[in-house]
Protein backbone atom coordinates (compact mmCIF):
# COMPACT_ATOMS: atom_id res chain seq x y z
CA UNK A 1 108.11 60.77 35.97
CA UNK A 2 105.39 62.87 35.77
CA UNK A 3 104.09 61.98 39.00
CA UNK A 4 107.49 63.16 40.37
CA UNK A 5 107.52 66.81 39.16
CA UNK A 6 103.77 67.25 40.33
CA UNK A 7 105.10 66.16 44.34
CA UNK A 8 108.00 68.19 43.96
CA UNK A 9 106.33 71.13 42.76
CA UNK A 10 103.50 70.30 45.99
CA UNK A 11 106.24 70.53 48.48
CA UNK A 12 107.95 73.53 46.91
CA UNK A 13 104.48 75.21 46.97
CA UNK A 14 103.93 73.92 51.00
CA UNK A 15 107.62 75.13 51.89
CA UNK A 16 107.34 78.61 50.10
CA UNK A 17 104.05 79.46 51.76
CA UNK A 18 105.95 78.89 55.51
CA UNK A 19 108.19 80.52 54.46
CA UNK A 20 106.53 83.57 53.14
CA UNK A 21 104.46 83.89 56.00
CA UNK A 22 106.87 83.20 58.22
CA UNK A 23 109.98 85.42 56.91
CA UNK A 24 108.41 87.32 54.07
CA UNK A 25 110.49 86.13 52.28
CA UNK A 26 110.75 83.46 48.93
CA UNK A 27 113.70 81.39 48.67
CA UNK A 28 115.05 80.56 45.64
CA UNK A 29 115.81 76.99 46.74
CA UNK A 30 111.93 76.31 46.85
CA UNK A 31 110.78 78.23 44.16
CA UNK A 32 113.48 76.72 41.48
CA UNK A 33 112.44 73.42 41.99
CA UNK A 34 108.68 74.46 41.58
CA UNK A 35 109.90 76.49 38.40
CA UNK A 36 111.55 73.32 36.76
CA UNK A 37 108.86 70.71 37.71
CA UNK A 38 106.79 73.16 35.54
CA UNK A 39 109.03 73.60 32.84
CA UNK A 40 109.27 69.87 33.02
CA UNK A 41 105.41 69.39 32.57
CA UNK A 42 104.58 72.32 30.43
CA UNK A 43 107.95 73.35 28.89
CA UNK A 44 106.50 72.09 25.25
CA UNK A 45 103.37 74.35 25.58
CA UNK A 46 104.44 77.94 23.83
CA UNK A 47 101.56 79.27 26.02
CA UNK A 48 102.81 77.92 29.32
CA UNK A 49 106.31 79.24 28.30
CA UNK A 50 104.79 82.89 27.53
CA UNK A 51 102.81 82.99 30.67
CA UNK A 52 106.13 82.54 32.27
CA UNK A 53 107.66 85.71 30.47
CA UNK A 54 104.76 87.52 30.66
CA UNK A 55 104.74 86.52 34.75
CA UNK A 56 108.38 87.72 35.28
CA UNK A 57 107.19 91.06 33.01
CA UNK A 58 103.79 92.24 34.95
CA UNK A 59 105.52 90.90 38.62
CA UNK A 60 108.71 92.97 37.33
CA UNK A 61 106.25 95.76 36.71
CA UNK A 62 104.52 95.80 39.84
CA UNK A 63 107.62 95.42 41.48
CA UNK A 64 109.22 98.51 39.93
CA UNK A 65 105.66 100.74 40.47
CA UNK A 66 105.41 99.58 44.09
CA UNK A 67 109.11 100.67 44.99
CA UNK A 68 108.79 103.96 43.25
CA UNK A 69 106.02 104.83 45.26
CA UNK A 70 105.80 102.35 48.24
CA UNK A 71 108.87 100.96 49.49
CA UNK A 72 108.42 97.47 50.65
CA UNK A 73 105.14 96.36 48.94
CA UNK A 74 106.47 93.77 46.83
CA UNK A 75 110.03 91.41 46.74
CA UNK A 76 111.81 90.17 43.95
CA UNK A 77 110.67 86.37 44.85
CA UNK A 78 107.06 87.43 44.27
CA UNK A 79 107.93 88.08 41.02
CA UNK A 80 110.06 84.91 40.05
CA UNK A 81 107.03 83.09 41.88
CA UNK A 82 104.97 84.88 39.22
CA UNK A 83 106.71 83.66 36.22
CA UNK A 84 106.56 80.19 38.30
CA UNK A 85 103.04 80.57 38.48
CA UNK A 86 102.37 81.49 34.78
CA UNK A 87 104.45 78.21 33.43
CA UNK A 88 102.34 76.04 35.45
CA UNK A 89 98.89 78.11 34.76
CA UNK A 90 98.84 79.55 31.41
CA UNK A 91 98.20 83.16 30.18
CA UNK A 92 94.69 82.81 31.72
CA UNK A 93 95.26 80.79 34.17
CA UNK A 94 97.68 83.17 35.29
CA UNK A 95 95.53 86.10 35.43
CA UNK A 96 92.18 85.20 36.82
CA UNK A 97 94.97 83.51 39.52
CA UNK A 98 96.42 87.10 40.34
CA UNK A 99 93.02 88.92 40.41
CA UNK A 100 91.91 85.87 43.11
CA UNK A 101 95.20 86.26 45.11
CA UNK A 102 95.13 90.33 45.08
CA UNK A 103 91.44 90.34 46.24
CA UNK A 104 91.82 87.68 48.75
CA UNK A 105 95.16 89.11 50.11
CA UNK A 106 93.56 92.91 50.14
CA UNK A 107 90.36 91.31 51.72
CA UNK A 108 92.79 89.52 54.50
CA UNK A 109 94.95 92.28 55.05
CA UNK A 110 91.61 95.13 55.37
CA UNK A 111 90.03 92.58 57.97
CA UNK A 112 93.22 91.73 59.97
CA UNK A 113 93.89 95.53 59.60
CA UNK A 114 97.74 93.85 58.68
CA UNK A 115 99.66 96.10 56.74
CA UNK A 116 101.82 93.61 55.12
CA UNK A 117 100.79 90.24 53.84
CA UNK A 118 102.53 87.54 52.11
CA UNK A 119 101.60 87.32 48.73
CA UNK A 120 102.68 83.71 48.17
CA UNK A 121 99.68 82.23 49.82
CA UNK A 122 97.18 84.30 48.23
CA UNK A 123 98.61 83.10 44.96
CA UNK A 124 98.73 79.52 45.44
CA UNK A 125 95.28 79.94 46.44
CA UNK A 126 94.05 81.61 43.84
CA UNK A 127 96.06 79.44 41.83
CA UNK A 128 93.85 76.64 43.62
CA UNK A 129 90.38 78.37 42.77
CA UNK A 130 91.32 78.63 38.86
CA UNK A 131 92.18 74.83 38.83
CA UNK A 132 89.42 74.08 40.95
CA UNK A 133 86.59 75.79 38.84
CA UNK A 134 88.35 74.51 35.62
CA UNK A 135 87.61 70.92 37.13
CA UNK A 136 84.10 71.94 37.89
CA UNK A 137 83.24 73.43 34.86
CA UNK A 138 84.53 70.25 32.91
CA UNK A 139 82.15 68.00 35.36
């Protein structure tokens, strides 16, 4: 069963990045399924479940500073992908994830001189770089 909630929350992950960088925008019909697959697999872990509320609170944050001062910057679905992210990564997971996806996405959107860029790529890769060097450092 296990095995289940890790390919579901794969394909959520694959059709939330299309659609993201397609649309700009985060369905909710991708990103639940991610959300309970990780509740499923981490939803016994009190840090995996305070990532996720501290997710929603610093993407709700950054959502509510970006619209006072820059309309645009940020969508609600970045921030429920946030409190996705932190139930699947952890407090620190979550937040080496975010500094990865910020600098990769401000790095991306400086060299294709873009002024919007889809944030859900950025943070399933830097989602992808914290899991990859936590594998590497346990080698």
């Amino acid at each position: 069963m296990l095995t289940i909630a890790y390919i579901v929350s794969i394909i959520s992950v694959a059709f939330i990045t299309v659609a993201d960088i397609r649309h700009r925008l985060i369905p909710d019909m991708w990103l639940w399924p991610l959300f309970l697959s990780g509740l499923y697999v981490f939803g016994n872990d009190p840090e995996h479940i305070t990532a996720a509320i501290l997710g929603y609170a610093i993407g709700f944050a950054l959502l509510w500073a970006m619209h006072r001062y820059k309309r645009d910057a940020l969508g609600y679905g970045d921030v429920k992908l946030l409190a996705a992210a932190g139930l699947w990564l952890g407090v620190n997971g979550l937040s080496l994830a975010v500094v990865y996806a910020c600098a990769a996405g401000i790095a991306y959107g400086l060299a294709r001189k873009e002024r919007y860029v889809p944030f859900a790529p950025f943070m399933f890769a830097g989602a992808g770089i914290y899991w990859l060097t936590g594998v590497i450092s346990n080698m």
